[in-house]
Protein backbone atom coordinates (compact mmCIF):
# COMPACT_ATOMS: atom_id res chain seq x y z
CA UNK A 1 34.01 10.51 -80.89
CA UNK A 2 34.94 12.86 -77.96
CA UNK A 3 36.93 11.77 -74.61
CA UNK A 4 35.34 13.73 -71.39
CA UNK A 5 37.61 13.77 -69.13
CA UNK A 6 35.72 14.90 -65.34
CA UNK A 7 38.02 15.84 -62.41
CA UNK A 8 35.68 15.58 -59.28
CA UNK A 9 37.27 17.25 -56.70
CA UNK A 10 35.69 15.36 -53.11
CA UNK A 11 35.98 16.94 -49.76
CA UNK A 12 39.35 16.18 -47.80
CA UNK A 13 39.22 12.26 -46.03
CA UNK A 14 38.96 9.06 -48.00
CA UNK A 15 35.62 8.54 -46.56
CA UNK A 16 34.02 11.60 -49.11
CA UNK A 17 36.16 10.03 -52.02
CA UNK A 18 34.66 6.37 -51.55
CA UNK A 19 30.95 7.80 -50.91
CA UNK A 20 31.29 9.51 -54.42
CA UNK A 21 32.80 6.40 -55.92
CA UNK A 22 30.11 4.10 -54.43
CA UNK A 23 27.65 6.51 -56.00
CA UNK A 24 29.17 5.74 -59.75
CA UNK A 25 29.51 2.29 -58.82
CA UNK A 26 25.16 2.10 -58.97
CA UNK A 27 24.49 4.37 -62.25
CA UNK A 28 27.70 3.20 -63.88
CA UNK A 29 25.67 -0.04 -65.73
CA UNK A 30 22.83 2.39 -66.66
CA UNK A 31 25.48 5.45 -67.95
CA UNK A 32 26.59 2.59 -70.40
CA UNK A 33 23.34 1.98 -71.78
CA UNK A 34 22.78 5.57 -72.68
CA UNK A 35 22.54 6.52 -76.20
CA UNK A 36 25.78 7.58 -77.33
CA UNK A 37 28.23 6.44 -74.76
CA UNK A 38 30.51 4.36 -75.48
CA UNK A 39 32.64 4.46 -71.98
CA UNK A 40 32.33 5.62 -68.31
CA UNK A 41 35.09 4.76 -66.07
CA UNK A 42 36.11 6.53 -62.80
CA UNK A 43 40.03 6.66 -62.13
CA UNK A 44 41.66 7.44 -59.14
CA UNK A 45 45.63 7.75 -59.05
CA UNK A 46 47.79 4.76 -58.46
CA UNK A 47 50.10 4.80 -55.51
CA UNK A 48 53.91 4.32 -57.81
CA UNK A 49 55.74 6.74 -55.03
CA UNK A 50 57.77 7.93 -58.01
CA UNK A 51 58.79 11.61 -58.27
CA UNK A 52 57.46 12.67 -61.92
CA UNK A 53 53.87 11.65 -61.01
CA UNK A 54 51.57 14.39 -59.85
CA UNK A 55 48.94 12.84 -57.13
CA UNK A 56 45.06 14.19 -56.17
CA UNK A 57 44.11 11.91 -53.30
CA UNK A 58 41.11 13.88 -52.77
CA UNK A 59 39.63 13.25 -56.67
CA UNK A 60 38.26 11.32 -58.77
CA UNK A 61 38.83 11.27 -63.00
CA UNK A 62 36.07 9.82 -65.07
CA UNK A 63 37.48 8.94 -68.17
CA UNK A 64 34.17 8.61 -70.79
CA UNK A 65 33.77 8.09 -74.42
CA UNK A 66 30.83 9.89 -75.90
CA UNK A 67 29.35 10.03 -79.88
CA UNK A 68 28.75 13.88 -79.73
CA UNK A 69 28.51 16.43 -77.42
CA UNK A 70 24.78 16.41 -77.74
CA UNK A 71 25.07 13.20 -76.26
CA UNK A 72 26.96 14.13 -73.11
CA UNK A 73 24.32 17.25 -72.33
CA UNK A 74 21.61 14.72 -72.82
CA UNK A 75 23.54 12.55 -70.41
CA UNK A 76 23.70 15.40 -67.95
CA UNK A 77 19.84 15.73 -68.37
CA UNK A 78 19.12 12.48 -67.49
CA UNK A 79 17.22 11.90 -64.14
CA UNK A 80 19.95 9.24 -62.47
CA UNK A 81 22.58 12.13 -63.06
CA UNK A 82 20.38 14.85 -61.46
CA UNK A 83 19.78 12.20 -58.43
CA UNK A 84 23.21 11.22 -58.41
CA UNK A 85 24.87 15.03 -58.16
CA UNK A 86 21.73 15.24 -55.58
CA UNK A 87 23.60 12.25 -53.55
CA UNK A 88 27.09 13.24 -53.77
CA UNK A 89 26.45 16.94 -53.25
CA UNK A 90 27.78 17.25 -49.52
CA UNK A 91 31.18 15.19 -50.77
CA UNK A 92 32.32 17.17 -53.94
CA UNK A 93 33.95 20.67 -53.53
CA UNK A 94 33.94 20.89 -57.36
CA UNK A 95 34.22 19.50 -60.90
CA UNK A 96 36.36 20.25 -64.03
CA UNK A 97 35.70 18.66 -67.22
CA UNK A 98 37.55 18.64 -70.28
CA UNK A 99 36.18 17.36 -73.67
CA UNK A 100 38.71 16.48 -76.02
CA UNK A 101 39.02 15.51 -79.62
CA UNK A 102 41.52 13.36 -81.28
CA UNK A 103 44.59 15.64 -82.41
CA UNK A 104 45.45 13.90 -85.29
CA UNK A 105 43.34 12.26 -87.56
C-alpha cells in the first residue's frame, strides 16, 4: 500500500484555493471507486497560530491511499482527472507529489 501525498500549489487569493477544492469536491466520490484506491482526501492547514507549525495558505495536500503505483498512473489516466486538471488549470501554479512507503514493516 503506498501513501501519495500531492502538494497543489493554487494561485495567491483564497478564491483560486476554494475553486480547486470545489473541483475535488465533484470527482472525489468517483476517485474512491477507482480500482485500487483506497483513500483521497484533500487537506488544507489548520489555523493553531502556534510557532512550530509551518503554514501554505495558498495549497492544498491530498493525502491518498493507493494498492500500487500502477494504480495511481492509471488514476492519472482516467478521463475525470484529465477534465479535472483541464478545470483547475488557470488556479494551480504547480504540483509536488510524494509517494511513500511504510518505513518499517
Amino acid at each position: 500500500m503506498l501513501t501519495v501525498i500531492a502538494e497543489i500549489r493554487t494561485r495567491p487569493g483564497q478564491h483560486h484555493r476554494q475553486a480547486v477544492l470545489d473541483a475535488f469536491a465533484k470527482i472525489i466520490p468517483t476517485v474512491l471507486e477507482e480500482e485500487g484506491c483506497f483513500g483521497y482526501a484533500p487537506l488544507v492547514d489548520h489555523n493553531a497560530q502556534v510557532p512550530f507549525q509551518t503554514t501554505a495558505p495558498d495549497s492544498i495536500f491530498m493525502v491518498e491511499k493507493w494498492e500500487s503505483v500502477a494504480h495511481l498512473e492509471a488514476h492519472l489516466a482516467t478521463a475525470h482527472m484529465k477534465s479535472h486538471s483541464a478545470a483547475v488549470k488557470d488556479d494551480v501554479l504547480d504540483i509536488h507529489i510524494h509517494i511513500l512507503e511504510d518505513a518499517i514493516k
